[in-house]
N, C-alpha and C. Protein backbone atom coordinates (compact mmCIF):
# COMPACT_ATOMS: atom_id res chain seq x y z
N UNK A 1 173.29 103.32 92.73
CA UNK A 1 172.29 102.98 93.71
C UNK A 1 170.94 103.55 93.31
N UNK A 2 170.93 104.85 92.62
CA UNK A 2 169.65 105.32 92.35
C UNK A 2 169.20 105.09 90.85
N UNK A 3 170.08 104.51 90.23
CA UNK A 3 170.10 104.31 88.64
C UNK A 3 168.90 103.20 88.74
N UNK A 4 167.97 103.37 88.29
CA UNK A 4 166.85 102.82 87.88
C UNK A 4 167.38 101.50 87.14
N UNK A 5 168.25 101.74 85.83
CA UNK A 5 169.04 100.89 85.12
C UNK A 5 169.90 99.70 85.76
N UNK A 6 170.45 100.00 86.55
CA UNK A 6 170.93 99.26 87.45
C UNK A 6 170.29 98.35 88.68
N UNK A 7 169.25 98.67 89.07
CA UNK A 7 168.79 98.06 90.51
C UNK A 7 168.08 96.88 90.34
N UNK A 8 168.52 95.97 91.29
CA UNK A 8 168.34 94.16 91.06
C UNK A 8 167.20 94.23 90.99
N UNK A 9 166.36 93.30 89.75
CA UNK A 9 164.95 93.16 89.67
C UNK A 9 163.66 92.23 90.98
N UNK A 10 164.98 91.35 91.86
CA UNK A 10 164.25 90.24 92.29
C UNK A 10 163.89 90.68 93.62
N UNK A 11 163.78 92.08 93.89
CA UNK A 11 162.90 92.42 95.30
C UNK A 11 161.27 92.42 94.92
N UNK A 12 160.90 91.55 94.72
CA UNK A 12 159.57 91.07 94.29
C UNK A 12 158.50 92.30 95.69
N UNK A 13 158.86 92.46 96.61
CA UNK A 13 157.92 93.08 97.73
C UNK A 13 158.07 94.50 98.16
N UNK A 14 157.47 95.51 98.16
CA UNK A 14 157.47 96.88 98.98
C UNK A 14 157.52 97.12 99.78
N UNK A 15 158.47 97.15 101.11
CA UNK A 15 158.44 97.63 102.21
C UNK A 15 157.66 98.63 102.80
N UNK A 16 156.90 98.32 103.61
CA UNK A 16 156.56 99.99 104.10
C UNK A 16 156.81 100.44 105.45
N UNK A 17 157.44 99.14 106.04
CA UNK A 17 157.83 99.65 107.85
C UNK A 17 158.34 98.87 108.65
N UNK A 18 158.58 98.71 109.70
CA UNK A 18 158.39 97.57 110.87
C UNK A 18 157.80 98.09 111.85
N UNK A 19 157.20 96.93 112.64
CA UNK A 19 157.09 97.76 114.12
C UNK A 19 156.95 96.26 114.72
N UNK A 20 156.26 96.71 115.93
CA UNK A 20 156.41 95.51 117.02
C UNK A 20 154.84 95.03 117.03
N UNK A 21 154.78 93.88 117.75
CA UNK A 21 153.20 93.14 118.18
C UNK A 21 152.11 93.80 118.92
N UNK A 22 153.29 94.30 120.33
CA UNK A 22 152.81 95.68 121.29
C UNK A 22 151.88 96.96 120.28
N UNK A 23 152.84 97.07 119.44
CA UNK A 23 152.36 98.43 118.57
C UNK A 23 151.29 98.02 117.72
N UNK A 24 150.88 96.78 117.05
CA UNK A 24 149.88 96.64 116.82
C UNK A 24 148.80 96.24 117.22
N UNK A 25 148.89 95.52 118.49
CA UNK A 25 148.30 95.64 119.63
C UNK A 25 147.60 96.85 119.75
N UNK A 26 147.96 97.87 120.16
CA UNK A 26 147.82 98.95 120.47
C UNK A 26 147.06 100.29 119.61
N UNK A 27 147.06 99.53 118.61
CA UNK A 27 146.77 100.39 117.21
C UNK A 27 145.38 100.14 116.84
N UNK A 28 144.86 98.51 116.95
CA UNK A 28 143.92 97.96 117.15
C UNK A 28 143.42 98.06 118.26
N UNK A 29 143.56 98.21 119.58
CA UNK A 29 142.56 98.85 120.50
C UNK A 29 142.18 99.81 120.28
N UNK A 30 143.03 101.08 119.43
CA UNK A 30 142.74 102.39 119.33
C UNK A 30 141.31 102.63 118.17
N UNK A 31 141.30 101.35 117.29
CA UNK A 31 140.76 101.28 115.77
C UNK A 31 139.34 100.72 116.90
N UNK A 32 139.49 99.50 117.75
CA UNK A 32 137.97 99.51 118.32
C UNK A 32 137.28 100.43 119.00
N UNK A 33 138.65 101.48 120.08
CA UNK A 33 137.76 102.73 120.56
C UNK A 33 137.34 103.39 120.06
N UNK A 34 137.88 103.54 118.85
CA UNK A 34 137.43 104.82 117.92
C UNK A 34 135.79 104.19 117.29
N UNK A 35 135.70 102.54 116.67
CA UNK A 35 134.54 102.55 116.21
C UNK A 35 133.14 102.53 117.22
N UNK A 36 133.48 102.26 118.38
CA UNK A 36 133.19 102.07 119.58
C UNK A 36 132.34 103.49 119.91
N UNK A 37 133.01 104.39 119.62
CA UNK A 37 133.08 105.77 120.12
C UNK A 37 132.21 106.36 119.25
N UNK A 38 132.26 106.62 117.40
CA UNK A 38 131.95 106.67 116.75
C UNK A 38 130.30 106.42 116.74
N UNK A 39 130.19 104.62 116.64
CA UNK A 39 128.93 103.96 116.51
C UNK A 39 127.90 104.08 117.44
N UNK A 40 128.14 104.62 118.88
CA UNK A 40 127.43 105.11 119.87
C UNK A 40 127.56 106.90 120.27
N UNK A 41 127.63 107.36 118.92
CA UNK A 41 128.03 108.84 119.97
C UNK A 41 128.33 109.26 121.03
N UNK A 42 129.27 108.72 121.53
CA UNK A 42 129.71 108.65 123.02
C UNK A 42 130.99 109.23 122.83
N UNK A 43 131.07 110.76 123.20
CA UNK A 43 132.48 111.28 123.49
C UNK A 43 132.76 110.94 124.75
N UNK A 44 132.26 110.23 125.72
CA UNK A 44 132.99 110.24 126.73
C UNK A 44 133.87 109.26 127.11
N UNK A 45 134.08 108.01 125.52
CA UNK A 45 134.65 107.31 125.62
C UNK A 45 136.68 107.97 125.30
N UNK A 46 137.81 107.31 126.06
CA UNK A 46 138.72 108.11 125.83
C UNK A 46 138.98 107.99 124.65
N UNK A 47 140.19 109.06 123.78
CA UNK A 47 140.73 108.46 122.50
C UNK A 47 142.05 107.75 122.25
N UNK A 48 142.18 107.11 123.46
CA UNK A 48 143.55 106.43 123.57
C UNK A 48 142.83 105.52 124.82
N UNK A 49 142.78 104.30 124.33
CA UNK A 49 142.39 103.17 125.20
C UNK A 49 143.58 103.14 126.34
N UNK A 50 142.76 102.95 127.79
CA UNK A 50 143.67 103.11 128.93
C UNK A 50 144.88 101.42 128.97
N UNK A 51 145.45 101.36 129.62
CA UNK A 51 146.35 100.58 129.96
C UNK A 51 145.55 99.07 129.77
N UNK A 52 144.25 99.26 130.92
CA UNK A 52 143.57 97.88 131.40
C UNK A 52 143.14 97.13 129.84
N UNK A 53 143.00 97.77 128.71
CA UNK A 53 142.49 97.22 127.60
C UNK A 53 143.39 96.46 126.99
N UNK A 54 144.75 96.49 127.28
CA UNK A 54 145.28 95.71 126.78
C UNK A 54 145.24 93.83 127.05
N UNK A 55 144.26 93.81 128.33
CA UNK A 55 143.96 92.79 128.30
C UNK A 55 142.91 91.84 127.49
N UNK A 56 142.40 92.61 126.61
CA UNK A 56 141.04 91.95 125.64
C UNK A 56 141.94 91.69 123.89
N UNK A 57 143.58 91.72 123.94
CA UNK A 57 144.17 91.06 123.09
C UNK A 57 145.82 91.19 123.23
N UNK A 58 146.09 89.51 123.84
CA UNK A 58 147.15 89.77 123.82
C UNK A 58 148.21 89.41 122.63
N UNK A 59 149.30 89.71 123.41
CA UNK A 59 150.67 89.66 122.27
C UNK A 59 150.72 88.42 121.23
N UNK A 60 150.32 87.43 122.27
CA UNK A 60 150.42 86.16 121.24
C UNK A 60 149.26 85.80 120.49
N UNK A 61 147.98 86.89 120.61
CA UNK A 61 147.06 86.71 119.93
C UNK A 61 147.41 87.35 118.78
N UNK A 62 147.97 88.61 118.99
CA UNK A 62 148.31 89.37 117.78
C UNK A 62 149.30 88.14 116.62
N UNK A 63 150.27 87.58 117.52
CA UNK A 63 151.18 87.46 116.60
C UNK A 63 150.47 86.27 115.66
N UNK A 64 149.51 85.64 116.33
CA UNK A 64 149.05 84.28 115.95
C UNK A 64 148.45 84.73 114.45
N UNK A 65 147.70 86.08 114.90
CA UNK A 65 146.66 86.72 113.46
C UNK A 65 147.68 87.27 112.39
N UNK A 66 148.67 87.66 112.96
CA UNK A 66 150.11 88.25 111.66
C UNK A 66 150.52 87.10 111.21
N UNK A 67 150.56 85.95 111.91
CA UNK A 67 151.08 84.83 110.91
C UNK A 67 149.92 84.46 109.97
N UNK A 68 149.15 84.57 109.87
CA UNK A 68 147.75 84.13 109.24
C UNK A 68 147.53 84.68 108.48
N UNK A 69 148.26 86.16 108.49
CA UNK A 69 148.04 87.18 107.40
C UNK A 69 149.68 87.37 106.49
N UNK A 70 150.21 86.85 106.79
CA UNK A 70 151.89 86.97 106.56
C UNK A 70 152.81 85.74 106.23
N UNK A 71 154.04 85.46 106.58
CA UNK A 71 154.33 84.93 106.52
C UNK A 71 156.09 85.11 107.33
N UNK A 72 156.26 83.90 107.77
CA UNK A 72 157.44 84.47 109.09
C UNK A 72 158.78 84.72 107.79
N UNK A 73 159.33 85.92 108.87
CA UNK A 73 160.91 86.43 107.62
C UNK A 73 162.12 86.22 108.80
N UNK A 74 163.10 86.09 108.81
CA UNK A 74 164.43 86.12 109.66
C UNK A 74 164.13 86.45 110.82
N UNK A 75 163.41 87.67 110.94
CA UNK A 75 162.96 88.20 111.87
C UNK A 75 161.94 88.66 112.29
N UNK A 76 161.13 87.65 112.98
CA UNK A 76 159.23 88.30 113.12
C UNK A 76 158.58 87.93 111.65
N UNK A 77 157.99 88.27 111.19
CA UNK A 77 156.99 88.29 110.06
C UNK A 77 156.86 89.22 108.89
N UNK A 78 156.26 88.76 108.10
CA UNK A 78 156.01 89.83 106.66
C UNK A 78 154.59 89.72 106.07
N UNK A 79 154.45 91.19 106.36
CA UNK A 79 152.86 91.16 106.10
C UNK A 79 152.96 92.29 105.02
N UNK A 80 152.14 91.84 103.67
CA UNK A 80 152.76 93.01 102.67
C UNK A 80 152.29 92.27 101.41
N UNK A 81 152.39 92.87 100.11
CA UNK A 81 152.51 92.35 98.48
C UNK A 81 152.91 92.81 97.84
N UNK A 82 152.54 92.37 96.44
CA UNK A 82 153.35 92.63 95.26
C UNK A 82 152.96 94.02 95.07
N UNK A 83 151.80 94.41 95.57
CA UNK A 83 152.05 96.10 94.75
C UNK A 83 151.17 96.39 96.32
N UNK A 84 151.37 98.11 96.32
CA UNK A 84 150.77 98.69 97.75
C UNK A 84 149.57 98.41 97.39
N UNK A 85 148.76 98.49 96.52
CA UNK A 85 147.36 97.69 96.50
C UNK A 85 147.26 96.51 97.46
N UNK A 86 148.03 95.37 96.96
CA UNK A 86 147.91 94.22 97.89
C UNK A 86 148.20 94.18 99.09
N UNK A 87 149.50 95.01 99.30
CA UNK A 87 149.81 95.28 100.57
C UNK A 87 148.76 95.74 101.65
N UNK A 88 147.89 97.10 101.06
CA UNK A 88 146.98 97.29 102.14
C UNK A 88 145.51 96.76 102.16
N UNK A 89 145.55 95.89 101.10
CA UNK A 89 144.55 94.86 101.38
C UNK A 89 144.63 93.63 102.47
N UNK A 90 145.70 93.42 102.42
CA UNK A 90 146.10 92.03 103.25
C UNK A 90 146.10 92.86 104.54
N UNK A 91 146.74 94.22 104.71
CA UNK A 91 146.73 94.68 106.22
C UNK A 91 145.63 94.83 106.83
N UNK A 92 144.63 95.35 105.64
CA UNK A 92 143.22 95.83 106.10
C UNK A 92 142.80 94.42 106.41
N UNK A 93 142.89 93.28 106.14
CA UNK A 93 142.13 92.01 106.60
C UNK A 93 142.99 91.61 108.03
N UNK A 94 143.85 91.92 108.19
CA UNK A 94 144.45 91.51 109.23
C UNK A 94 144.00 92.67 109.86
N UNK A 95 144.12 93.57 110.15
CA UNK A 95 143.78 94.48 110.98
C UNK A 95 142.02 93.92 111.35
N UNK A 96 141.47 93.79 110.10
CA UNK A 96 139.86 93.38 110.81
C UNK A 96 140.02 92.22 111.37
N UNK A 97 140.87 91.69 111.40
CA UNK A 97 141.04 90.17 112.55
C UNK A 97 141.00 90.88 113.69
N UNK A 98 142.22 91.53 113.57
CA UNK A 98 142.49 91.99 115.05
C UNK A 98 141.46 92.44 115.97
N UNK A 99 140.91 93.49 115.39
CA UNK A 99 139.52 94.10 115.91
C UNK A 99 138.08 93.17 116.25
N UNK A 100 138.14 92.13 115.49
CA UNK A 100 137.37 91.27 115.48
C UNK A 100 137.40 90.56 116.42
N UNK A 101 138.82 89.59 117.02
CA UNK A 101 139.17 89.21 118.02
C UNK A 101 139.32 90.38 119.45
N UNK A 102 139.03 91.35 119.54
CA UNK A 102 139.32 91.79 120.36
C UNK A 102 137.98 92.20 120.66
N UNK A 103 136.81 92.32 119.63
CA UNK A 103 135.38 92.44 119.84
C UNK A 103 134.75 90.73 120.83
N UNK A 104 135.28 89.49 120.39
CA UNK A 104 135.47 88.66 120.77
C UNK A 104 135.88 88.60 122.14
N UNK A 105 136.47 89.44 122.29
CA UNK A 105 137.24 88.93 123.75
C UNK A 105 136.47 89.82 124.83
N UNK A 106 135.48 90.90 124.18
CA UNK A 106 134.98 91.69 124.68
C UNK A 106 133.61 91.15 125.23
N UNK A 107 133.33 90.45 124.43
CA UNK A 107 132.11 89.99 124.30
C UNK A 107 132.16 88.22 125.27
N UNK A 108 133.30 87.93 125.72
CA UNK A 108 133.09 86.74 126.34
C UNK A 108 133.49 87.05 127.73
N UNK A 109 134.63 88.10 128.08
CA UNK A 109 134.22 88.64 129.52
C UNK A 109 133.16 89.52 129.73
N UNK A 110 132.20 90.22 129.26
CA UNK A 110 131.57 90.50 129.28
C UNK A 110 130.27 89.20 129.41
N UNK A 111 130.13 88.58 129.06
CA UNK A 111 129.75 87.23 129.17
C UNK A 111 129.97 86.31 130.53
N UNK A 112 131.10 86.73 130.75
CA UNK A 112 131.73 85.33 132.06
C UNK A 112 131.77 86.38 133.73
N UNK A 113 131.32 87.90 133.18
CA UNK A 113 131.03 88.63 134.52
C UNK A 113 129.33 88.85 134.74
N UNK A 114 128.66 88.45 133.96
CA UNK A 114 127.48 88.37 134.27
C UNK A 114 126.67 89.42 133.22
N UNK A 115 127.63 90.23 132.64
CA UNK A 115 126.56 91.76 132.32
C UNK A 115 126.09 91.32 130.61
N UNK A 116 126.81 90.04 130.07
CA UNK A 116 125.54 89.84 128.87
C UNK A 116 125.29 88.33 129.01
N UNK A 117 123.92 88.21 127.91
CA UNK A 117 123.64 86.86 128.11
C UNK A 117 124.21 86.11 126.52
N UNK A 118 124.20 84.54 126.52
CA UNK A 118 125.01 84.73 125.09
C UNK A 118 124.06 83.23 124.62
N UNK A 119 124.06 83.03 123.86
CA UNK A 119 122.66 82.24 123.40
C UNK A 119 123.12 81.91 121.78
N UNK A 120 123.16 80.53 121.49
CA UNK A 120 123.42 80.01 120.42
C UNK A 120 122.26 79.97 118.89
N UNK A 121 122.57 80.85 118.24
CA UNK A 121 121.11 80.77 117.09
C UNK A 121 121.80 79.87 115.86
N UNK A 122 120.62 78.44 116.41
CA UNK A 122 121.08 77.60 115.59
C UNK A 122 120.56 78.23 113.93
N UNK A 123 119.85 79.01 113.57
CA UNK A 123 119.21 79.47 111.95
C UNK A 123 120.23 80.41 111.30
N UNK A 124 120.96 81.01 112.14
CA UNK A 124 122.12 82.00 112.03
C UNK A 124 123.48 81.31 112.20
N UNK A 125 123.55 80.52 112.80
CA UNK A 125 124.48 79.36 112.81
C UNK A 125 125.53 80.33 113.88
N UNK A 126 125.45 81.02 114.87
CA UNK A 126 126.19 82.32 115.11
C UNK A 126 125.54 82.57 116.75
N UNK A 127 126.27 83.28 117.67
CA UNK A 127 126.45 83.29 118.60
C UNK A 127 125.33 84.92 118.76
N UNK A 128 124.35 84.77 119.90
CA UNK A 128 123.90 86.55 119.96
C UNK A 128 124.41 86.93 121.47
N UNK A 129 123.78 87.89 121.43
CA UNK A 129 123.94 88.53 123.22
C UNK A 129 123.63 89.87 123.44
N UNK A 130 122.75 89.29 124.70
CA UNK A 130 121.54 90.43 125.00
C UNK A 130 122.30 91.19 126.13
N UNK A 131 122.20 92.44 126.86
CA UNK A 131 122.73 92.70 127.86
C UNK A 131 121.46 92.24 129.04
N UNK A 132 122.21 91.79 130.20
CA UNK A 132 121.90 91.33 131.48
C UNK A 132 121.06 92.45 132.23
N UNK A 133 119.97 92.30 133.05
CA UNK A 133 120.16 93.82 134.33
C UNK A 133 121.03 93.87 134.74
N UNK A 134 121.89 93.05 135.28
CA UNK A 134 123.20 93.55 135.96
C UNK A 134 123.83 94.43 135.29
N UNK A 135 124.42 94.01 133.49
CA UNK A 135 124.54 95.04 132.40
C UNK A 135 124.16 96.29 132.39
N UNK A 136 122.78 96.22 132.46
CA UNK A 136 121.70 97.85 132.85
C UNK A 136 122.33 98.49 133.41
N UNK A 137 123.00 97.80 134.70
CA UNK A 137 122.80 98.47 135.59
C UNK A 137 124.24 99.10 135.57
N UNK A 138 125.11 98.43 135.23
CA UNK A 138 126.63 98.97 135.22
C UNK A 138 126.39 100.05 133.79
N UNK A 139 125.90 100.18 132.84
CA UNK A 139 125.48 100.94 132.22
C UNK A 139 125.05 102.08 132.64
N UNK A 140 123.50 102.29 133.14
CA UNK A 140 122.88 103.13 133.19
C UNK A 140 123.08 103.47 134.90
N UNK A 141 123.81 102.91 135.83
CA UNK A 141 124.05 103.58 137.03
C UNK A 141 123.80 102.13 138.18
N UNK A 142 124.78 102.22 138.79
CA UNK A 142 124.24 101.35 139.87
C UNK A 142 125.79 100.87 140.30
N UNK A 143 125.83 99.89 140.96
CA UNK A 143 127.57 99.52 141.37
C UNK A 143 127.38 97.71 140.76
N UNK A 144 127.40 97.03 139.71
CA UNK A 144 127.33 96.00 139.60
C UNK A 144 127.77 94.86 140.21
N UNK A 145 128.85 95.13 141.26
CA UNK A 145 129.54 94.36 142.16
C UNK A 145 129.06 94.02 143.61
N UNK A 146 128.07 94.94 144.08
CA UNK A 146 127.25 94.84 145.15
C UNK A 146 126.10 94.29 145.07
N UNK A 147 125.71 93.87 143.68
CA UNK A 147 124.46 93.09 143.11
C UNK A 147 124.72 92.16 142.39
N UNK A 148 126.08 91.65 142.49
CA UNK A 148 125.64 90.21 141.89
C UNK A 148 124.97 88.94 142.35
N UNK A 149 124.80 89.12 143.84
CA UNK A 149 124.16 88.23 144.16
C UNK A 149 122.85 88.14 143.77
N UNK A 150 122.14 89.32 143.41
CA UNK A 150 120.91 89.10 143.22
C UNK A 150 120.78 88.68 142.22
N UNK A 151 121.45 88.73 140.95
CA UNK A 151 121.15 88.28 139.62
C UNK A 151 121.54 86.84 139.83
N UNK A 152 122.27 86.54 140.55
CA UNK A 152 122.78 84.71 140.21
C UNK A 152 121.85 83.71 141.11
């Protein structure tokens, strides 16, 4: 079993784990709080995203981006290559999906509650967004829910 000499050549791939959708789910909220946290000097953001965040990517979003990065095996998917080089290249692109989509998802309820504005730049070919006063205001102090009438 450990004889080098002996062991079948045709496992073409490196294992390095399993886990679940949940768990990468979860791993990737942690990777946006942290840049989140990071990019604004804001310790007062937590370091373990609360429960409610799991709504800005769900399960079947995850799984949709692991197939995209993988390919389905007996069971669930295989995300991985021929040497750990490739392997954590392909993860690192899938992982920036993830985060990406979940910046996405951030950015369109944030959008559909009033607190940014979102504006098509046809020269950039690409979507911007400004924050709202209402934004300001849930930001920098105020109760945004007792003032939406005034902004709409």
């Amino acid at each position: 079993m450990f004889d080098s000499d002996n062991e079948e050549e045709n496992n073409e791939h490196i294992s390095m784990g399993q886990t679940t959708f949940e768990s990468i789910r979860n791993y990737a909220l942690c990777l946006f709080g942290r840049y989140l946290k990071e990019a604004h000097n804001n310790t007062n953001l937590p370091d373990i995203p609360p429960e409610s965040a799991t709504r800005f990517l769900s399960v079947s979003e995850v799984e949709a981006i692991v197939r995209e990065h993988g390919f389905a095996a007996s069971e669930g998917y295989y995300v991985g290559g021929e040497s750990p080089e490739e392997a954590y290249a392909i993860m690192g692109k899938m992982m920036c999906a993830l985060v990406q989509r979940i910046l996405s998802n951030v950015l369109a309820e944030g959008t559909s509650q009033g607190l940014l504005d979102c504006v098509f730049n046809e020269k950039k070919n690409d979507f911007e967004f400004d924050i709202t006063a209402k934004g300001k205001r849930v930001i920098y102090g105020g109760n945004a829910d007792s003032e939406t009438t005034a902004d709409n």
